[in-house]
Protein backbone atom coordinates (compact mmCIF):
# COMPACT_ATOMS: atom_id res chain seq x y z
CA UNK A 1 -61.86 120.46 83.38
CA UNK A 2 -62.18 124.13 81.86
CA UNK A 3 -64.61 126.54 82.93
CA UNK A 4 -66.81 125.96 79.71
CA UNK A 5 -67.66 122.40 80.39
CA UNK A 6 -68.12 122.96 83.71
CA UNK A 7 -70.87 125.65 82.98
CA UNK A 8 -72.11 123.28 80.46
CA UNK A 9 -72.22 120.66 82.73
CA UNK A 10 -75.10 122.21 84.47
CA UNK A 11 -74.32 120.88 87.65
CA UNK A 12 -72.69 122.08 89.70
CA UNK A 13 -67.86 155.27 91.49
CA UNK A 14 -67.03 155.38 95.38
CA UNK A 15 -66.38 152.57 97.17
CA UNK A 16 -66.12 151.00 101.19
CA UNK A 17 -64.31 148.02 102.44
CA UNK A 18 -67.18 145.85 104.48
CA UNK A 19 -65.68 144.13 107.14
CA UNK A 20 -66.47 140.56 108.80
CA UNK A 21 -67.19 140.07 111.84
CA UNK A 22 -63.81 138.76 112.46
CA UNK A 23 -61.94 141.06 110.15
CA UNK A 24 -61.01 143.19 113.04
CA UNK A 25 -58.92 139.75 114.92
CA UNK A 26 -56.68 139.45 111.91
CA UNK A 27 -53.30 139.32 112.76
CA UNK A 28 -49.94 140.09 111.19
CA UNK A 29 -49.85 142.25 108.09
CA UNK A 30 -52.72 144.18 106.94
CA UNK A 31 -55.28 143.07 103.48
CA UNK A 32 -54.48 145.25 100.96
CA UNK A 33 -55.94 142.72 98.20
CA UNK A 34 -59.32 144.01 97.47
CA UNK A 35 -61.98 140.82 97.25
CA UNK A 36 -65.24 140.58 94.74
CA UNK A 37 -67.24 137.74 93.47
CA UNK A 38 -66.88 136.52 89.92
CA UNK A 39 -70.23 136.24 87.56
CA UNK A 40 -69.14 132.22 87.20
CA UNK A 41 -72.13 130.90 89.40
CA UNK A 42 -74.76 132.79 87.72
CA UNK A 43 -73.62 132.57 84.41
CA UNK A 44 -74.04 128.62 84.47
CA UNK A 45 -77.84 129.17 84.52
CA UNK A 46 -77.85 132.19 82.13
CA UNK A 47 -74.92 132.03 79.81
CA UNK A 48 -75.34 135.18 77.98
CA UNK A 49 -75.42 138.90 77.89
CA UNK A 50 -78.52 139.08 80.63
CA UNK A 51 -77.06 136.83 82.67
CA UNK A 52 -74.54 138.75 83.50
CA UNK A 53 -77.17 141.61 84.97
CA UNK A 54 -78.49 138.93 86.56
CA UNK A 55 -75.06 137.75 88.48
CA UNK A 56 -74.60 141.41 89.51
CA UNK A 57 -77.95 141.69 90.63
CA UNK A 58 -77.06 138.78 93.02
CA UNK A 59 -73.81 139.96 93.96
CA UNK A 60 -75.06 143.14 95.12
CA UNK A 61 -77.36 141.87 97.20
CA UNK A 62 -74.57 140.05 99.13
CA UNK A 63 -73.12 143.63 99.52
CA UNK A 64 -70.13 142.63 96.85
CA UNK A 65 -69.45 145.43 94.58
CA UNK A 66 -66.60 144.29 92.24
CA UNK A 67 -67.08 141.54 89.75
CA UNK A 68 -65.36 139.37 86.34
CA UNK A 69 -67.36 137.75 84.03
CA UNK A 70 -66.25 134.88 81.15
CA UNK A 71 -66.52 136.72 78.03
CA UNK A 72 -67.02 134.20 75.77
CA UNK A 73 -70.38 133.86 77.95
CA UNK A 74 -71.36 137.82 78.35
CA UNK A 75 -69.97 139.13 75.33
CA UNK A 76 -69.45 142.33 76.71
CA UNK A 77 -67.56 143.92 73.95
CA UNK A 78 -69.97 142.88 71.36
CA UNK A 79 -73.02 144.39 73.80
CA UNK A 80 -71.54 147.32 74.32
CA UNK A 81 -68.30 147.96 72.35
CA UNK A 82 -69.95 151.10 70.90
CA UNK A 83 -72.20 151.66 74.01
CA UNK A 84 -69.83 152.09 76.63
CA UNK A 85 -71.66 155.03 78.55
CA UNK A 86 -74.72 152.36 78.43
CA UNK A 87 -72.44 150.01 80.27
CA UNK A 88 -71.02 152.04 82.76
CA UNK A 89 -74.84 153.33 83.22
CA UNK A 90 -76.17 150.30 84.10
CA UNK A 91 -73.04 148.98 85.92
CA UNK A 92 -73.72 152.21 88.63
CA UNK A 93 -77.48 151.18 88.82
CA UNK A 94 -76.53 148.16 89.60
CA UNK A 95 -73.38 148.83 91.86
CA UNK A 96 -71.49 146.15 90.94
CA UNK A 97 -67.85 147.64 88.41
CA UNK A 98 -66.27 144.93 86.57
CA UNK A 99 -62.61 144.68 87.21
CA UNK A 100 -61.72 142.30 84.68
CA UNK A 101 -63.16 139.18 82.29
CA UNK A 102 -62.17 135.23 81.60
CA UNK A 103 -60.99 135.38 77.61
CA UNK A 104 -60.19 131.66 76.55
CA UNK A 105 -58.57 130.81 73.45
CA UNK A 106 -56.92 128.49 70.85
CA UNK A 107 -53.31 129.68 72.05
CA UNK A 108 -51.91 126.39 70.22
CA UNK A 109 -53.07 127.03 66.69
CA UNK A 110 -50.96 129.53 65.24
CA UNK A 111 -53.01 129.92 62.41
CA UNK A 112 -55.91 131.46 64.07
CA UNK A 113 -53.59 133.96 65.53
CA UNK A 114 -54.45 137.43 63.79
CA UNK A 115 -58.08 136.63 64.61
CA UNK A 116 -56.98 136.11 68.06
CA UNK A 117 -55.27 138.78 68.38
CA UNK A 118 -58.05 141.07 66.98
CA UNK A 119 -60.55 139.42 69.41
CA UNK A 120 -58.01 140.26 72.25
CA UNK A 121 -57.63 144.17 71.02
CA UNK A 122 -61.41 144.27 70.61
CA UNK A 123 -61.92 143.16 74.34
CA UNK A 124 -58.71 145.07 75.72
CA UNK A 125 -60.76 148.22 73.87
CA UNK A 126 -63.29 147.76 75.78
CA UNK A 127 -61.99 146.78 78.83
CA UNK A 128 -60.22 149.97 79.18
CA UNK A 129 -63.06 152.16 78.19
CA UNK A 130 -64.62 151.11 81.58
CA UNK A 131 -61.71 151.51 83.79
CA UNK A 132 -61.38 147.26 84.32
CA UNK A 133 -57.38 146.46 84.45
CA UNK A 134 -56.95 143.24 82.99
CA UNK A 135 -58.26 139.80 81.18
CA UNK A 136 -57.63 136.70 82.54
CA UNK A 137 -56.40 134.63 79.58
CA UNK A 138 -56.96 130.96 79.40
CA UNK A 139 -56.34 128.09 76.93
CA UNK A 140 -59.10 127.07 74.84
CA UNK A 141 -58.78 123.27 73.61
CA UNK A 142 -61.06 121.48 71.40
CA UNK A 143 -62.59 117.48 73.13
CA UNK A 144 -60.28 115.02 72.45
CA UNK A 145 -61.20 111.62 70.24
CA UNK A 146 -64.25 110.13 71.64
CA UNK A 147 -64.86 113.08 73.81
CA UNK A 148 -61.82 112.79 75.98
CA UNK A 149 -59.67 115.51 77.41
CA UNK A 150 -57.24 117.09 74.63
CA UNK A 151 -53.46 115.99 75.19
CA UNK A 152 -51.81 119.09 74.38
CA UNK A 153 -48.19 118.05 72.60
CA UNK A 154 -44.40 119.65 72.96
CA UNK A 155 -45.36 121.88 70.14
CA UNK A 156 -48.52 123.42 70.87
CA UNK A 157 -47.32 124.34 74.13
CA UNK A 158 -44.11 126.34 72.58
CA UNK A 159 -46.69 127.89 70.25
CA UNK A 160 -48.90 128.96 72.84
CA UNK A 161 -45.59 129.99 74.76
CA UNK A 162 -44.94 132.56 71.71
CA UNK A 163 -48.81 133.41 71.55
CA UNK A 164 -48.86 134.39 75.22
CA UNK A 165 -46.14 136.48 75.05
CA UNK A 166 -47.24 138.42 71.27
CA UNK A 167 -50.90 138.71 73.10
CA UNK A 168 -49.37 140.28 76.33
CA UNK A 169 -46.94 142.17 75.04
CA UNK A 170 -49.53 143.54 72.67
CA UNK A 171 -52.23 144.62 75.42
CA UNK A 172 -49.78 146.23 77.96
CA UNK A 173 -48.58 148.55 75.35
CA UNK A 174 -51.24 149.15 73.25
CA UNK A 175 -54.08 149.51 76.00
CA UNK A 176 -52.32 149.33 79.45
CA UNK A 177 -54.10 145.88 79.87
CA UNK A 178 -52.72 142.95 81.99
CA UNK A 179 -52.83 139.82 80.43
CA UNK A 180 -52.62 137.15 83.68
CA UNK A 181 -52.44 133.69 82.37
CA UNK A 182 -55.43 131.34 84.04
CA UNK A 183 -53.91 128.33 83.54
CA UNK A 184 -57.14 125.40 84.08
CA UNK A 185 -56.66 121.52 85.71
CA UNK A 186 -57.31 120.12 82.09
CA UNK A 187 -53.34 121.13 81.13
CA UNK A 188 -50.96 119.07 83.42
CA UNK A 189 -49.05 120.28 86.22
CA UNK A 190 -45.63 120.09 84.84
CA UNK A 191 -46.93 121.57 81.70
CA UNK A 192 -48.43 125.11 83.90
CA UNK A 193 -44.95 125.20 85.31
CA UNK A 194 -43.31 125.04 81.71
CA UNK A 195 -45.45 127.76 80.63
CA UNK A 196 -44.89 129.86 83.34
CA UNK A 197 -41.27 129.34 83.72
CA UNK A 198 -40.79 130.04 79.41
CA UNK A 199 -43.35 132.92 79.19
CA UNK A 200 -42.31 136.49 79.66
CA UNK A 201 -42.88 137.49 83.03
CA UNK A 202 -43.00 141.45 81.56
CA UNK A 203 -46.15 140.24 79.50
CA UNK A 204 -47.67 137.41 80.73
CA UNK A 205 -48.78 138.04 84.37
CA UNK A 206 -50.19 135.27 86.58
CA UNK A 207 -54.24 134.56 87.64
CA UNK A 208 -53.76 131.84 89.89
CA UNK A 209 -57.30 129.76 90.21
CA UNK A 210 -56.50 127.86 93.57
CA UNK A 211 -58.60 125.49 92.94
CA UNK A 212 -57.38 124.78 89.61
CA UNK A 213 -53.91 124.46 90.74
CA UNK A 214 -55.43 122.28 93.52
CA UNK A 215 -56.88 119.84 91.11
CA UNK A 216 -53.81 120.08 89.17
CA UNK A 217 -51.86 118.08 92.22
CA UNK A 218 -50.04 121.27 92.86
CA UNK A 219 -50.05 122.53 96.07
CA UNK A 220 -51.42 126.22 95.81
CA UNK A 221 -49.39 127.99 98.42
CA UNK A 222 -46.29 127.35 97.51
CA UNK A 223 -47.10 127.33 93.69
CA UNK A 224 -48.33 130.87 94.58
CA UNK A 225 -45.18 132.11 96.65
CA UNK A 226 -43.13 130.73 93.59
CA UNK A 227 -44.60 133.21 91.18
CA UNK A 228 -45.80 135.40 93.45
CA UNK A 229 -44.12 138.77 91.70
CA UNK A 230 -46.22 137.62 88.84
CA UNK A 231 -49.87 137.55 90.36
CA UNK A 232 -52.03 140.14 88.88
CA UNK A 233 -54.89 138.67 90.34
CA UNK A 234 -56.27 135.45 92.12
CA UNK A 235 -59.53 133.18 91.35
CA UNK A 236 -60.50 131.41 94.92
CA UNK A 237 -62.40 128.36 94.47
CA UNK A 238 -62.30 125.08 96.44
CA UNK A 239 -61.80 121.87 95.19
CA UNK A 240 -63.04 118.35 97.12
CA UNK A 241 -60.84 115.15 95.19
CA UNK A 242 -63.54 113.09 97.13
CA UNK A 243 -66.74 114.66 95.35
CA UNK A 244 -68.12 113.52 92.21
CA UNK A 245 -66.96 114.59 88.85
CA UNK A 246 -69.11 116.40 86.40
CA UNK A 247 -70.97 114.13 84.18
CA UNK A 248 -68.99 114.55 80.70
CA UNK A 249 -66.01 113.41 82.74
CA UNK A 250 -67.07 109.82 83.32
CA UNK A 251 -69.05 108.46 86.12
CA UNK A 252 -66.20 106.94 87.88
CA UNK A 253 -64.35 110.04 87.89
CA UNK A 254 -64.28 111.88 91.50
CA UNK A 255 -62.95 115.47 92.30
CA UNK A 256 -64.95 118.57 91.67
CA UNK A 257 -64.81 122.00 92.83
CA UNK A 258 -67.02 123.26 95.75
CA UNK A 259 -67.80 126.09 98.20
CA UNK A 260 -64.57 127.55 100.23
CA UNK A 261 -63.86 126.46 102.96
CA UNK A 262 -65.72 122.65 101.78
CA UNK A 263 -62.50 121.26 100.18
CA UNK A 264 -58.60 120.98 100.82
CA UNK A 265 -57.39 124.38 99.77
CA UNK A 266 -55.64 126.05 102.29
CA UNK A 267 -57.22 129.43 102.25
CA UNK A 268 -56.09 130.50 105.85
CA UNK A 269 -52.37 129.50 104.25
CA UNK A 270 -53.22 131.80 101.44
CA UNK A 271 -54.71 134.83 103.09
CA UNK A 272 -51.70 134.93 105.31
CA UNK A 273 -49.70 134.72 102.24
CA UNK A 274 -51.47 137.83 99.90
CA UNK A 275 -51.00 139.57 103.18
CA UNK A 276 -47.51 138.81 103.74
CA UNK A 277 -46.55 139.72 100.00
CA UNK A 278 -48.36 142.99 100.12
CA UNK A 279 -50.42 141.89 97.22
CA UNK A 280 -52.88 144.50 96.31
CA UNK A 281 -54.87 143.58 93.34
CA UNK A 282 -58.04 141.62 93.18
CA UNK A 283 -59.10 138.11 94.72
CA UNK A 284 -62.10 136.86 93.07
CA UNK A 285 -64.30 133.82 95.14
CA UNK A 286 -65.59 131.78 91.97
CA UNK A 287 -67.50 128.86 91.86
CA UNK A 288 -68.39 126.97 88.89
CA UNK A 289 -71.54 125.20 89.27
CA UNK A 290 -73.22 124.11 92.69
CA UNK A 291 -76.07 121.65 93.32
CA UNK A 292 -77.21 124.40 96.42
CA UNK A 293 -79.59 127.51 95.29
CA UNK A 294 -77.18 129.78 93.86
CA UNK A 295 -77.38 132.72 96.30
CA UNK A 296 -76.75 130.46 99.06
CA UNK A 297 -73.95 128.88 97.76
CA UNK A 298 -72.43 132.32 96.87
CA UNK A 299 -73.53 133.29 100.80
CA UNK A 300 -71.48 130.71 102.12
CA UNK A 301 -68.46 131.69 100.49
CA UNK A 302 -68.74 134.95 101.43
CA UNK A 303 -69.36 134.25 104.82
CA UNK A 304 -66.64 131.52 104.93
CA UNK A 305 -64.46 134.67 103.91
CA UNK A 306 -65.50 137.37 106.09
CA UNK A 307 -66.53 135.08 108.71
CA UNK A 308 -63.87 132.45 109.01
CA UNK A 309 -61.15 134.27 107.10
CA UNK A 310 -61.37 137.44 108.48
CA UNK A 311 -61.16 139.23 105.32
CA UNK A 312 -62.69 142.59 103.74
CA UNK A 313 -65.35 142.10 100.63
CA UNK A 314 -64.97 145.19 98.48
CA UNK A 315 -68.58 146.69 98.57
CA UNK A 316 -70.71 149.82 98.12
CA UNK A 317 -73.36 149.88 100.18
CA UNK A 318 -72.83 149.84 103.69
């Protein structure tokens, strides 16, 4: 289940720390991870370059000033490649910086790989032009026979393996980019192991998507602590095994992702753990696609963070 067929599913610069109401009854170790909202929600309804503006719009509104986007939705570096001072215009208007963006792609066919590689510099360009640290890189597969899931084989995992590690290795010292593998519930648990356990851990840094792991049948605490020297930064969505499946998956299927705190993720187990490791990147709360107005959805999570977590959003506006 990859982001794109979720989203086509259709279903589903100064800066404060805002507090929660229960922020200040955290115990143990400080947050030091810095929490925004990824464009995902809003970008199922408007998959393109406006949408975008439109997500930020939204997540300034919830007093959320930090944001990623898919790219292969916003297109960002084809926008604005040669308009950066546009970008960074409009981003202040809108008070919502973009820390980093999704960037999918064939990792398993090696003969697409210069044109990979020239989409990744292109976006890396870009990226650091407007001071955002790092792409989230995920694994673009093509449906399987009669629509089903593609079974990715021995050897197009070792050639993504070598593809992860030529693209990383490439965008940390060419453009001081991290490349943090996003590794989505389509590819099967023992294979996400393999692929972190073979990549370079100097290149290829670690997104984990909680809910992805979740869905995976991996347990996302422990698969965090595991790698946690690795995490660059974190995508925090819920998933529910009980709740029906988008459409394109069957309609006996069940399991789908939903709002935190709605699901079986242990996000108390997790905050305690990002605090405990000192992580101080960026969390992003995601959500695919909801069934809820969109701005309530992304309310709730918010509010299960602040609220029931105890967590800081990174915001603005005070």
């Amino acid at each position: 289940m990859n982001r794109r067929e979720f989203l086509k599913s259709g279903g589903i610069v100064g800066t404060v720390l805002i507090a929660g109401p229960a922020a200040m009854r955290a115990e143990g170790k400080p947050q030091r991870f810095k929490i925004g909202m990824a464009a995902t929600l809003w970008m199922s309804e408007h998959p393109n370059t406006g949408g975008y503006w439109k997500a930020c719009e939204a997540i300034r509104s919830l007093n959320i000033g930090a944001t990623e986007v898919d790219n292969s939705l916003a297109k960002l570096d084809t926008a604005y490649g040669t308009k950066v001072a546009e970008f960074e215009h409009e981003s202040a208007r809108e008070g919502v910086a973009l820390q980093g963006v999704y960037h999918a792609i064939p990792l398993h066919e090696r003969s697409k790989f210069q044109e990979m590689r020239q989409n990744t510099a292109r976006l890396a360009k870009f990226l650091k032009s407007v001071g955002a640290p790092y792409i989230a890189l995920g694994w673009d597969v093509p449906a399987g026979p009669g629509g089903q899931l593609y079974q990715r084989t021995p050897a197009d995992v070792k050639t993504a393996i070598t593809a992860i590690d030529e693209i990383g290795k490439m965008c940390q010292e060419e453009y001081g980019m991290l490349i943090a593998l996003h590794l989505e519930c389509d590819i099967k648990k023992e294979i996400m192991l393999e692929i972190l356990d073979r990549t370079n851990p100097r290149y290829a840094h670690f997104c984990p998507d909680v809910g992805h792991l979740t869905a995976a049948g991996l347990d996302a605490v422990s698969t965090v602590k595991k790698y946690a020297s690795r995490v660059a930064v974190s995508h925090w969505k819920d998933f529910d095994p009980h709740a029906a499946a988008p459409e394109y998956l069957g309609s006996e299927a069940r399991g789908n992702f939903v709002e935190l705190g709605k699901g079986i993720v242990d996000f108390p187990g997790l905050a305690e753990l990002f605090k405990g490791i000192d992580f101080s990147g960026w969390v992003m709360i995601e959500l695919d696609g909801t069934r809820m107005p969109l701005l309530e959805s992304a309310r709730m999570m918010k509010a299960y963070v602040t609220d029931r977590l105890g967590l800081r959003v990174y915001g603005q506006h005070a």
